[in-house]
Protein backbone atom coordinates (compact mmCIF):
# COMPACT_ATOMS: atom_id res chain seq x y z
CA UNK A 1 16.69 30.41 26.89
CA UNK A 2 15.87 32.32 23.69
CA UNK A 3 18.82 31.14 21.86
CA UNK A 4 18.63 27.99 23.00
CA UNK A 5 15.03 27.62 21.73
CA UNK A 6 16.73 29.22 18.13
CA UNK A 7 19.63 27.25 17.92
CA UNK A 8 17.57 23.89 18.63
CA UNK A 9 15.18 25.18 15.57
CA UNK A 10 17.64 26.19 13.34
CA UNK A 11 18.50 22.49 13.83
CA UNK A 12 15.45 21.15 13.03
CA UNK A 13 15.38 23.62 9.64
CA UNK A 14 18.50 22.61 8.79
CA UNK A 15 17.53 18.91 9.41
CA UNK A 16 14.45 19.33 7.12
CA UNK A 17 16.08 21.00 4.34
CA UNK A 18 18.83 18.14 3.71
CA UNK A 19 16.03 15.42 4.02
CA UNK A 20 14.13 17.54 1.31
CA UNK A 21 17.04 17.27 -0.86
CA UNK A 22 17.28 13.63 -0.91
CA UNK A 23 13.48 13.62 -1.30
CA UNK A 24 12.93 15.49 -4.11
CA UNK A 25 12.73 12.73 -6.79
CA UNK A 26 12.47 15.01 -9.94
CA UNK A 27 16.23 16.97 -9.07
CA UNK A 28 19.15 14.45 -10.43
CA UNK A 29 22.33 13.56 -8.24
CA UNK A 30 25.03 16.36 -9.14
CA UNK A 31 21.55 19.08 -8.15
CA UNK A 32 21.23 17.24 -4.43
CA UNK A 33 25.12 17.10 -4.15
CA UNK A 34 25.28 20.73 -5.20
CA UNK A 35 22.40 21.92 -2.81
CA UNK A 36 23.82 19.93 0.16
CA UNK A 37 27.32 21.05 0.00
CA UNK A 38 25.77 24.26 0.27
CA UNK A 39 23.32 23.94 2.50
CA UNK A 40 26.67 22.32 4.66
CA UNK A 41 29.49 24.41 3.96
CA UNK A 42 27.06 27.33 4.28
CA UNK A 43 24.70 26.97 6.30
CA UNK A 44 22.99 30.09 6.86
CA UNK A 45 23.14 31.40 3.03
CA UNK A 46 22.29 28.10 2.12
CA UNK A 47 19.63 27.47 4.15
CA UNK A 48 18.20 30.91 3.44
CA UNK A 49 18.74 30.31 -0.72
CA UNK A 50 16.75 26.76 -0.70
CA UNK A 51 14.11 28.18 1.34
CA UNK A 52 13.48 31.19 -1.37
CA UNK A 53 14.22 29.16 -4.29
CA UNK A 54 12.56 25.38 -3.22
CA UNK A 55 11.14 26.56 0.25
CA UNK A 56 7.32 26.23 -2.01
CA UNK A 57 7.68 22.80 -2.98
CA UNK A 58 9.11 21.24 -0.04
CA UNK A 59 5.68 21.70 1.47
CA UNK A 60 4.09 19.70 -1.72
CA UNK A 61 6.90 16.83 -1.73
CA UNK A 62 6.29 16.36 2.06
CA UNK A 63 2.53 16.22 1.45
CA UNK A 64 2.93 13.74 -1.68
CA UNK A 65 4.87 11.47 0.68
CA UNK A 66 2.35 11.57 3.11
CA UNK A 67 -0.26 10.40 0.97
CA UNK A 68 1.81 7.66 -0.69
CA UNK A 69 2.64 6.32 2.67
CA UNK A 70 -1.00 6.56 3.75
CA UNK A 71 -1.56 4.84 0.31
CA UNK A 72 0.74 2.19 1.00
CA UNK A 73 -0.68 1.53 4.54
CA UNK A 74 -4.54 1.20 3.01
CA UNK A 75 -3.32 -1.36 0.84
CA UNK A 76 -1.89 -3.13 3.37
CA UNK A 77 -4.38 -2.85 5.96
CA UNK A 78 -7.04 -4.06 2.66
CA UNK A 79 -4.51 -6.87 1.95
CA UNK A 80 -4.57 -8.51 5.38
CA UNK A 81 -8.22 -7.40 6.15
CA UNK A 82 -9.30 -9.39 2.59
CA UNK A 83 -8.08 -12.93 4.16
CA UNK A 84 -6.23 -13.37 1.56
CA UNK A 85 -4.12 -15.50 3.27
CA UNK A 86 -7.02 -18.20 3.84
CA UNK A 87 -7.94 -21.02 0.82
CA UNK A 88 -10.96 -20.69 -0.73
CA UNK A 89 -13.30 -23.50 0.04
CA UNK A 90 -12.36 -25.37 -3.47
CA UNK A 91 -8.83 -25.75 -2.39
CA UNK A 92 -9.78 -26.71 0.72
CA UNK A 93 -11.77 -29.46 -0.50
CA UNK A 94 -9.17 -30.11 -2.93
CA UNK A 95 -6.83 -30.76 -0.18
CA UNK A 96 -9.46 -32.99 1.60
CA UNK A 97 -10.31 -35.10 -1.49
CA UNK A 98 -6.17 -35.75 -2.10
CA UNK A 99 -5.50 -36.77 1.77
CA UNK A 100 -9.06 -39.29 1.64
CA UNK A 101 -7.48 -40.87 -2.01
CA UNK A 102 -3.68 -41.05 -0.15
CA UNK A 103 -5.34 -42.44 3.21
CA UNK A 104 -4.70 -40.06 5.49
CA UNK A 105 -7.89 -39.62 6.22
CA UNK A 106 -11.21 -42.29 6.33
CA UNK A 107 -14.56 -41.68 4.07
CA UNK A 108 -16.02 -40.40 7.93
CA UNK A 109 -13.31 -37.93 8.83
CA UNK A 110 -13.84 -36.45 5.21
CA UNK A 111 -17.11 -36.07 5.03
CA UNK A 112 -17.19 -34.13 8.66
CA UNK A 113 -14.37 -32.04 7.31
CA UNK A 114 -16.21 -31.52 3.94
CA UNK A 115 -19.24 -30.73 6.16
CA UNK A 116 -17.11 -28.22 7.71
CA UNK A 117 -15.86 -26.45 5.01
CA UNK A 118 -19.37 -26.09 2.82
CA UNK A 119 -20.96 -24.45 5.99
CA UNK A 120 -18.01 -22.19 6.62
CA UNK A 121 -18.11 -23.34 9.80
CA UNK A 122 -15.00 -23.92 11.82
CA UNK A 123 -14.75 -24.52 15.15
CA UNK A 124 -11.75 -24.64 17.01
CA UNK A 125 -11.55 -28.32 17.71
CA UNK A 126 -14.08 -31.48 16.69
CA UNK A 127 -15.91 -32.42 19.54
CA UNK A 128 -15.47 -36.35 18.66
CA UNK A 129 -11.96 -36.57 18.82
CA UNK A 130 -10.87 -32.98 20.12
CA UNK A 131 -7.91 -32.69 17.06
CA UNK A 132 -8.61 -29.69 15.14
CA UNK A 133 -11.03 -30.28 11.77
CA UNK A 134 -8.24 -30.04 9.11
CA UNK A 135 -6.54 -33.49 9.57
CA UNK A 136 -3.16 -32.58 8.86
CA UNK A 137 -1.18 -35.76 10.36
């Protein structure tokens, strides 16, 4: 069960090591292909050199790509959280004013919807004609 428990991590070391190498962002291509044809065609030596020579920084890499995905996710998460994706009431009214002037809409339907829009109030559907606010026909 010991060596099992060995062999599995010497896996997972070896597995770490040759994701490192493609990590590292400052080491140029012929350094990675170098380090993993090393770390491949000898694996223990290899392993044992990277983690002496490198074995500092791949501690600092792993916790600079932590923190740029975290960044990445805040952003994101600030991005859709913002609304971003709604119109500002000017456009909206914008909108309104073009489908009134086209006829799409009558002076009464705009006026409810402009009503709608200036108190930031939406509800889910008009009580008069249960259609929702934004007449979009």
């Amino acid at each position: 069960m010991f060596w099992f428990f060995l062999w599995i991590l010497w896996f997972i070391l070896l597995f770490r090591i040759i994701t490192d190498i493609f990590r590292d962002k400052e080491m140029n291509g012929w350094g990675k292909a170098g380090w993993l044809a090393f770390v491949i065609l000898l694996p223990f030596l290899g392993v044992l050199v990277y983690v002496i020579a490198r074995g500092k920084n791949m501690g600092r890499r792993e916790i600079a790509q932590a923190r740029d995905q975290q960044r990445e996710f805040d952003a994101y998460i600030r991005e859709t959280a913002s609304g971003a994706a709604r119109p500002s009431s000017a456009e909206e009214l914008t909108r309104l004013s073009e489908l009134r002037s086209a006829g799409h809409i009558t002076d009464e339907e705009f006026e409810r919807a402009k009503a709608l829009v200036l108190s930031d109030d939406k509800p889910a559907a008009s009580p008069a004609s249960g259609e929702p606010p934004t007449p979009g026909r």
